[in-house]
Protein backbone atom coordinates (compact mmCIF):
# COMPACT_ATOMS: atom_id res chain seq x y z
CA UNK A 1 0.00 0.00 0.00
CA UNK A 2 1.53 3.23 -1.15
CA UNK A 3 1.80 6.18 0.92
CA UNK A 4 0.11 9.39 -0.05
CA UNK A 5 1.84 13.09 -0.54
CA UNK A 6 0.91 16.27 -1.24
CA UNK A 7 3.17 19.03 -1.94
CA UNK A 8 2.77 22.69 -0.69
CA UNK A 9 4.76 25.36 -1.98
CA UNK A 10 5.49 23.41 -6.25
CA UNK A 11 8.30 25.97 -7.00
CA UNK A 12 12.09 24.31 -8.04
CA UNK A 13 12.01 22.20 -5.19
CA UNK A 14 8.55 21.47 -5.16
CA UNK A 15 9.63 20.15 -8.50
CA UNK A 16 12.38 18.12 -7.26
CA UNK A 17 10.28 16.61 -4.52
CA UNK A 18 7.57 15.50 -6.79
CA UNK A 19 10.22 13.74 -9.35
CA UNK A 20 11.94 12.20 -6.35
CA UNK A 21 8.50 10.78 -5.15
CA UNK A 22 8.19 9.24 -8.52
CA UNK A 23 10.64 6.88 -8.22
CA UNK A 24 9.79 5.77 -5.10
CA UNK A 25 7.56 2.31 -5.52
CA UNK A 26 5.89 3.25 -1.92
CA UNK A 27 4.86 6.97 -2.40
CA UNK A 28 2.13 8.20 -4.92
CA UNK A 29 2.02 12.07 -5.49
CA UNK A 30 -1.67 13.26 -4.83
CA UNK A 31 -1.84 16.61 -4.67
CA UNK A 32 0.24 19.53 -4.94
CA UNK A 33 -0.43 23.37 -4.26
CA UNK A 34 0.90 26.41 -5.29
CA UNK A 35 0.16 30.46 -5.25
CA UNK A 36 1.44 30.42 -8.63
CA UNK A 37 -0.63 29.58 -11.85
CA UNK A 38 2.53 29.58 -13.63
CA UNK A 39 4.23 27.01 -11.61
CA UNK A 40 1.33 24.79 -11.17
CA UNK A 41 0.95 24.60 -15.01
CA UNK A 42 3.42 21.17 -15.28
CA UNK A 43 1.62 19.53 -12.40
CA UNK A 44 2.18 15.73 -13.05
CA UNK A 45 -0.68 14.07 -14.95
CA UNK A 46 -3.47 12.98 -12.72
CA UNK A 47 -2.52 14.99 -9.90
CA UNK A 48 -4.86 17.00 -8.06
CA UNK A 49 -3.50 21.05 -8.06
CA UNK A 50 -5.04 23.58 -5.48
CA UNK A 51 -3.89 26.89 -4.71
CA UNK A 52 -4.84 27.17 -1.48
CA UNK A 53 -3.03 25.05 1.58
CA UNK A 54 -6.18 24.49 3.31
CA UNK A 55 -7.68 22.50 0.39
CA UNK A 56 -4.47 20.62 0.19
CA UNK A 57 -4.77 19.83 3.90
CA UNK A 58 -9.05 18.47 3.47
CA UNK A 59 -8.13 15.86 1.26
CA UNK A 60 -8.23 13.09 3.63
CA UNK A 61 -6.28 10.52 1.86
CA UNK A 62 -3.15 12.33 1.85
CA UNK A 63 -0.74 10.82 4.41
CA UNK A 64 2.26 13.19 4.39
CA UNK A 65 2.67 17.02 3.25
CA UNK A 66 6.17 18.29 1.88
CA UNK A 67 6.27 22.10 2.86
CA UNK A 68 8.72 23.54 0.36
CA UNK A 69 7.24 27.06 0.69
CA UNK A 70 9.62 30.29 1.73
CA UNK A 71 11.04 30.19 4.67
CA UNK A 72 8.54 33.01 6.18
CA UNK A 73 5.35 30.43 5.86
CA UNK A 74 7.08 27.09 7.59
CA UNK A 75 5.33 27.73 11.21
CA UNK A 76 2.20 28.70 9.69
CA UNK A 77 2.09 25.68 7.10
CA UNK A 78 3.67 23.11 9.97
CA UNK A 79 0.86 24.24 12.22
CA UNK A 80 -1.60 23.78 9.63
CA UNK A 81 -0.49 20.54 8.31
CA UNK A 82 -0.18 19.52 12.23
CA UNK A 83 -3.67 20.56 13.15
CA UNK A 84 -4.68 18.91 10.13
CA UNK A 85 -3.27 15.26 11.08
CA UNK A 86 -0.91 15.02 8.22
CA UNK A 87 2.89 13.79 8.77
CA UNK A 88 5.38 16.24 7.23
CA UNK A 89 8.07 16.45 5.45
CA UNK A 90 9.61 20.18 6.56
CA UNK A 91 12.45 22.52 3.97
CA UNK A 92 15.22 23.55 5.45
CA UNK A 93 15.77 25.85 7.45
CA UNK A 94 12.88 24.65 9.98
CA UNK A 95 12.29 28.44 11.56
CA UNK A 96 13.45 31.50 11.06
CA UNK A 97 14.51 30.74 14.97
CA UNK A 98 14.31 28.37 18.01
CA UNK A 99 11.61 30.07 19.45
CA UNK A 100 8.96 29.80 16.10
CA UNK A 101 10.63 26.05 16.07
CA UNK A 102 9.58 25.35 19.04
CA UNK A 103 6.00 26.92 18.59
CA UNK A 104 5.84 24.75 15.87
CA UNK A 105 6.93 21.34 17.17
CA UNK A 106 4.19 21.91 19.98
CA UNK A 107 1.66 21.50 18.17
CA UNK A 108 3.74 18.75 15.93
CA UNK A 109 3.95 16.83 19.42
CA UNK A 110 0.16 17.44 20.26
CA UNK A 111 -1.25 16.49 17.22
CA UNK A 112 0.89 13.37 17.31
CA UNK A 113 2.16 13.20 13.59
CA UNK A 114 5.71 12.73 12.76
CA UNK A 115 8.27 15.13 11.67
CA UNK A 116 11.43 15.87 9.51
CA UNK A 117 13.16 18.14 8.04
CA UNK A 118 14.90 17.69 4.39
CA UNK A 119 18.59 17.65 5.22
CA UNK A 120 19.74 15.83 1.85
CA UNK A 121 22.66 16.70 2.20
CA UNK A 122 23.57 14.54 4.89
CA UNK A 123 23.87 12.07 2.02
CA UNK A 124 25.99 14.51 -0.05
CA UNK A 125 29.11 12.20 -1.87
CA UNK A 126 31.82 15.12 -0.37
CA UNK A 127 30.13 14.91 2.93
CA UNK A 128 30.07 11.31 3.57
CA UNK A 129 33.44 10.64 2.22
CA UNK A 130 34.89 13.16 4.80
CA UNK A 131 32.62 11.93 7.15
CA UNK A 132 33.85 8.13 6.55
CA UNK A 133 37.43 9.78 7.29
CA UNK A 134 36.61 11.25 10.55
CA UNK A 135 34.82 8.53 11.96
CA UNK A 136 37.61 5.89 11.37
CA UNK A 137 40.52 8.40 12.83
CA UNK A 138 42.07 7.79 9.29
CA UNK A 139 44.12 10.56 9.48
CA UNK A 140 44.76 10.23 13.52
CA UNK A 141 43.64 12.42 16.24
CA UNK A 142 41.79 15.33 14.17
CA UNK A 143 42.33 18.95 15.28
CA UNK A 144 40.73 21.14 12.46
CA UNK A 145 38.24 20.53 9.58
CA UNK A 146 37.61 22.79 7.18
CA UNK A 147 34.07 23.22 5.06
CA UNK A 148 33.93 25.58 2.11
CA UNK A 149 31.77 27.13 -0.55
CA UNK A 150 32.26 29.61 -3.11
CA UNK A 151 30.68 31.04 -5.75
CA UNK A 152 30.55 33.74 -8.25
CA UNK A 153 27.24 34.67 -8.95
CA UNK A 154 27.18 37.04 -6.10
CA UNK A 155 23.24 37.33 -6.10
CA UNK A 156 20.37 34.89 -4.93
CA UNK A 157 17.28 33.84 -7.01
CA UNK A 158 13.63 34.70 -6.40
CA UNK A 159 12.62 35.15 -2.86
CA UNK A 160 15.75 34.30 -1.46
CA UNK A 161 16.96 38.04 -1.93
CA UNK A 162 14.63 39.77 0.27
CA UNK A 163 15.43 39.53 4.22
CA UNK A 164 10.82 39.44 4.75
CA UNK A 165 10.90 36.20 3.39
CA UNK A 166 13.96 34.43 5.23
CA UNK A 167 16.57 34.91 2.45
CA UNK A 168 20.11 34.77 2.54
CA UNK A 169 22.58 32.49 2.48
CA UNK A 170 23.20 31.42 6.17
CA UNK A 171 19.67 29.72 5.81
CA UNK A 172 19.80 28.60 2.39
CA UNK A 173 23.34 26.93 2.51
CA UNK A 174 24.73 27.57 6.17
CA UNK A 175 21.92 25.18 7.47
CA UNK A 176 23.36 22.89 5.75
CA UNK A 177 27.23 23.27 6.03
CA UNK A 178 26.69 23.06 10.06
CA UNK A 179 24.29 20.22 9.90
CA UNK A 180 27.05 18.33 8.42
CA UNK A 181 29.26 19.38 10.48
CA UNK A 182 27.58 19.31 13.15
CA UNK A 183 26.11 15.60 12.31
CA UNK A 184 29.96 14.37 11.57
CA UNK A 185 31.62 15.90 15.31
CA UNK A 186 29.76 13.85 18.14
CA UNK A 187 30.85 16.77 20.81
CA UNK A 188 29.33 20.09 22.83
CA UNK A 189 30.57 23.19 21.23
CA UNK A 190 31.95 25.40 23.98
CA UNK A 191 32.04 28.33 21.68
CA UNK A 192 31.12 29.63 18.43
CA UNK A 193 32.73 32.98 16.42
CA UNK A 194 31.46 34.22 13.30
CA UNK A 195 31.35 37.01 10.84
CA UNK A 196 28.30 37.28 8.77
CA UNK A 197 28.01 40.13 5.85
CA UNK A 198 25.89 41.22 3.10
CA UNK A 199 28.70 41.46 0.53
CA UNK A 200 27.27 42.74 -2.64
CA UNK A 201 23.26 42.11 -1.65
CA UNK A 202 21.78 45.19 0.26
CA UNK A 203 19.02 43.41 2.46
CA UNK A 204 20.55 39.69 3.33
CA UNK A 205 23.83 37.76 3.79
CA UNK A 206 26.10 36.42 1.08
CA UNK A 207 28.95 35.60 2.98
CA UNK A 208 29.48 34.26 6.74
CA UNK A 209 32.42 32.27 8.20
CA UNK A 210 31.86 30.64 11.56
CA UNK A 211 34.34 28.85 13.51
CA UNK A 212 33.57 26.44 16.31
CA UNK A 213 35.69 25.60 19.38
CA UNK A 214 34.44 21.36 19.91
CA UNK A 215 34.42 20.10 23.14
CA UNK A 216 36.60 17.81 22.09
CA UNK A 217 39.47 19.70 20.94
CA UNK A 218 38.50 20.27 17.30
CA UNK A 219 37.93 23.74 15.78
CA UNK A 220 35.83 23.55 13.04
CA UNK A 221 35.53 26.05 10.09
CA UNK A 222 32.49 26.80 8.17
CA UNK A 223 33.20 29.38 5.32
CA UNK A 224 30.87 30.48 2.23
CA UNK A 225 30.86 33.21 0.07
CA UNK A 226 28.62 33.95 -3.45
CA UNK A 227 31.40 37.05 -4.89
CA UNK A 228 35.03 34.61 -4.45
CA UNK A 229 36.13 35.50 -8.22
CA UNK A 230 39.30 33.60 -9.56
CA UNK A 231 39.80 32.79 -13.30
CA UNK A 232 40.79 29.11 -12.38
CA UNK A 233 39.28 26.27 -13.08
CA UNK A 234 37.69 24.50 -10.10
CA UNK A 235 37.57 27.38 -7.40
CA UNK A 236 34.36 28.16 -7.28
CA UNK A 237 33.27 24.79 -5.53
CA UNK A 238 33.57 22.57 -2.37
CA UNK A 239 36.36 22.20 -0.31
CA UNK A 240 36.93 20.33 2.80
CA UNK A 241 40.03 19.61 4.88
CA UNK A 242 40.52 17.56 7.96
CA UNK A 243 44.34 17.87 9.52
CA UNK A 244 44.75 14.76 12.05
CA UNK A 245 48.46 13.76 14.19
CA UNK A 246 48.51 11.09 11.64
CA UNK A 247 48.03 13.01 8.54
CA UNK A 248 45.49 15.39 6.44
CA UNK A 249 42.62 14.84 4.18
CA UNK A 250 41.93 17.69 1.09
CA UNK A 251 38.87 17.07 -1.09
CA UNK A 252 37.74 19.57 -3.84
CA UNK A 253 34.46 19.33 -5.27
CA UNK A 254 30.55 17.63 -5.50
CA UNK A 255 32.26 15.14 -7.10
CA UNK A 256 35.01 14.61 -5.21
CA UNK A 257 39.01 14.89 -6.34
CA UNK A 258 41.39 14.63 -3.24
CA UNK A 259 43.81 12.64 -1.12
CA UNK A 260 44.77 11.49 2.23
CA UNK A 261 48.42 12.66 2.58
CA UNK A 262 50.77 11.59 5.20
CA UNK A 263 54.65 11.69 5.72
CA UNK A 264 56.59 8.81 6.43
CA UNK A 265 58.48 9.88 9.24
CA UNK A 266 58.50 13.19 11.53
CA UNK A 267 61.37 15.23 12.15
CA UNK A 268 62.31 16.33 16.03
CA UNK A 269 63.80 19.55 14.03
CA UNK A 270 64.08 20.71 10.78
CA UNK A 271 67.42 20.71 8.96
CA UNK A 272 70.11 23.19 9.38
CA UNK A 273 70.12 23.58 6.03
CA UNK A 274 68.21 26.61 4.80
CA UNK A 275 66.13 26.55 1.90
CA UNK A 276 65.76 29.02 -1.04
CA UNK A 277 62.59 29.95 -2.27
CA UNK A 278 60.48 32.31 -3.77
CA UNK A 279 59.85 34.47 -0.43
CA UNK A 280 63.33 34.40 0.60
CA UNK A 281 65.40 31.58 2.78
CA UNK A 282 63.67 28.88 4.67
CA UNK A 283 63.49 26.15 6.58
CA UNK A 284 60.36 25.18 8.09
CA UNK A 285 58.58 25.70 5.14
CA UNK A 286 60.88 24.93 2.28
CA UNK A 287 59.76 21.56 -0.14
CA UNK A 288 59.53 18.16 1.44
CA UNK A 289 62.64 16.08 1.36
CA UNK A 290 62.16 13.17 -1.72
CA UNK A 291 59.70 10.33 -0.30
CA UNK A 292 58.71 12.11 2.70
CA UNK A 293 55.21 13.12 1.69
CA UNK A 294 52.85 10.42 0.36
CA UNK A 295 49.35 9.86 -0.36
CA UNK A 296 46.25 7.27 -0.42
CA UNK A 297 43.43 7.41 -2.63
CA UNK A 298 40.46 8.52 -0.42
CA UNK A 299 37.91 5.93 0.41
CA UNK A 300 35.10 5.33 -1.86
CA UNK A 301 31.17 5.51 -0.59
CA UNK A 302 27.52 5.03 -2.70
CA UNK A 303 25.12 7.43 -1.75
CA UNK A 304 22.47 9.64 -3.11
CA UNK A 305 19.79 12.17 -1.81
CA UNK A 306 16.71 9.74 -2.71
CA UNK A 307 18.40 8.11 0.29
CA UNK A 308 17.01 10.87 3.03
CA UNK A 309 13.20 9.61 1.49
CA UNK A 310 13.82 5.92 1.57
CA UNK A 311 14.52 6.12 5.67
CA UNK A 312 11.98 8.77 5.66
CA UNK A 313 9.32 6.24 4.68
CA UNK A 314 10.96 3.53 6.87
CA UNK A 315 10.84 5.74 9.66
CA UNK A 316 6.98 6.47 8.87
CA UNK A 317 6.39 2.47 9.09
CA UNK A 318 8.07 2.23 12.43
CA UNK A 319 10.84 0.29 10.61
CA UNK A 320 13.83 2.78 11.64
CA UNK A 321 14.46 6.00 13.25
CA UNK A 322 14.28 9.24 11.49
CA UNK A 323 17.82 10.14 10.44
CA UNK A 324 17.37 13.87 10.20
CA UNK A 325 15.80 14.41 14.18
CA UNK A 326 14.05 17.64 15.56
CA UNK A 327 16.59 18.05 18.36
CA UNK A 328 19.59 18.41 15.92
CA UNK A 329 17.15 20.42 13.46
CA UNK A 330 16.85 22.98 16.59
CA UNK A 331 20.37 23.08 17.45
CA UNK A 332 21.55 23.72 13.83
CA UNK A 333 19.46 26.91 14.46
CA UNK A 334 20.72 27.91 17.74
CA UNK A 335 23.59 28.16 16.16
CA UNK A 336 22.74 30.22 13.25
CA UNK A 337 21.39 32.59 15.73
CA UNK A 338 24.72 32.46 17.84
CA UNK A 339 26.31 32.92 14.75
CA UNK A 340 24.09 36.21 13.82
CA UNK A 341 24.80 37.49 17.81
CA UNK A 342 28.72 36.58 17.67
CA UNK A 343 29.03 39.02 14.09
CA UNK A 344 26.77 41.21 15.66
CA UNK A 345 28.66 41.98 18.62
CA UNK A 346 32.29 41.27 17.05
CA UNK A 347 32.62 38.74 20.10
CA UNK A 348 32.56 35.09 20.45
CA UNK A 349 29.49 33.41 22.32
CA UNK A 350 29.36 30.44 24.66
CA UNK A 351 27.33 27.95 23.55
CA UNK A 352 26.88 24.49 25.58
């Protein structure tokens, strides 16, 4: 028996959703709703199209709802859908902050339908290979990692732009980056420190870098910017690093090109010899010595983002736990809003 959707909000990723649900052999695509005529004109065949949430929300058959609206309408359409008995299927970011999130999941916890929120990219091919690295210390004791993302476009698209409807990029991409992060480092963050600016876009962010002090030791580094302009090939895309006692990871790229390098033995001091180079004489940071550095291929993993839906409908049976859960969902926002407070007041704010 299939389970039924309906989609609220049929804009791109609307669009996405309802191809995704497509090739799922356990969802059917019911209904879908939309203020726009425009975008509800390529409806799937034999789908029922509304422009209105609440009709969306009447049709009784309809198990689940995926909310892909802006930002500004997630409480109101959560509550809704809540009130309405539906399970749903929430876009990132959740809230525009804890305390709507937490309005929200009130009535998500009286109406006693379950809840997630889209975090694909959880099951990004960058991500998890990283994320295979960390977890089996294969590249020692970690100290750093580094997450990146640059582009040149400098603007947004459609709503995104204006700060009313929740635009900008630390809750279009930033909600993201530190759910990754965030998902990968099993540890309290004592502090956080971030800059946040509106580079070239007059009413939202387009650039932020936020770096974490980790319980555990590790700083991590969260960095994204839409106006990085180089004329070389492959800078304006991913970029992760992870620097262990046992060696350091680089990765470039959705689809990933990188190594795990290593040396194969440590000095207790660097050779009296000095080193010429291009800035002048050296020593510490002159070329490696022949056969010092080497490298591994980095490992391999098979993932994709229909993968988020497949334990989403598991989850719905009882068969697993959701993946993507409301308490990390909030705390990926209380630190967005640490983040806004730290560049705010130029200072860095404890966090747990």
């Amino acid at each position: 028996m299939s389970i039924k959707f309906g989609i609220i909000g049929f804009g791109f990723m609307g669009h996405v959703h309802a191809n995704t649900l497509a090739k799922l052999e356990e969802a059917e695509l019911v209904a879908v709703c939309d203020i726009d005529d425009e975008k509800l004109s390529d409806a799937p065949e034999g789908v029922k199209v509304f422009k209105s949430m609440d009709e969306l929300l009447a049709i009784k058959e309809i198990d689940v709802v995926i909310l892909s609206v802006s930002n500004h309408v997630h409480k109101e359409a959560v509550i809704k859908a809540a009130k309405a008995g539906k399970h749903i299927l929430l876009e990132k970011p959740a809230a525009l902050s804890v305390e709507e999130f937490d309005e929200m999941m009130e009535v998500v916890k009286e109406s006693g339908v379950k809840f997630s929120v889209h975090q694909q990219r959880r099951w990004d091919k960058d991500f998890r290979i990283s994320k295979e690295v960390y977890d089996n210390n294969m590249v020692g004791d970690v100290y750093t990692i580094q997450t990146m993302l640059y582009g040149i476009n400098g603007n947004m698209h459609d709503w995104h732009v204006y700060k009313k409807y929740g635009g900008g990029m630390l809750y279009d991409w930033g909600v993201h980056l530190i759910d990754q992060l965030l998902w990968m480092v099993d540890s309290k963050i004592k502090t956080i420190f971030a800059d946040v600016r509106n580079v070239i876009n007059e009413e939202v962010d387009d650039y932020f870098k936020i770096i974490f002090r980790f319980e555990n030791g590790i700083v991590g580094e969260v960095e994204l910017g839409t106006y990085f302009l180089a004329d070389k090939e492959k800078w304006f895309e991913r970029h992760w690093f992870i620097g262990g006692n046992k060696g350091s990871m680089y990765l470039d790229g959705f689809d990933p090109v990188g190594k795990i390098a290593r040396t194969t033995r440590l000095l207790t001091n660097v050779p009296g010899k000095t080193t010429m180079t291009a800035s002048g004489p050296t020593r510490s940071f002159g070329p490696p010595q022949p056969g010092v550095l080497v490298t591994e291929d980095l490992p391999q993993v098979d993932v994709d983002h229909i993968m988020y839906f497949e334990n989403f409908l598991k989850a719905l049976k009882g068969e697993e736990e959701f993946i993507v859960k409301p308490d990390q969902v909030r705390r990926v926002l209380a630190v967005m809003e640490a983040a806004r407070k730290s560049a705010e007041t130029g200072k860095s704010v404890d966090f747990e």
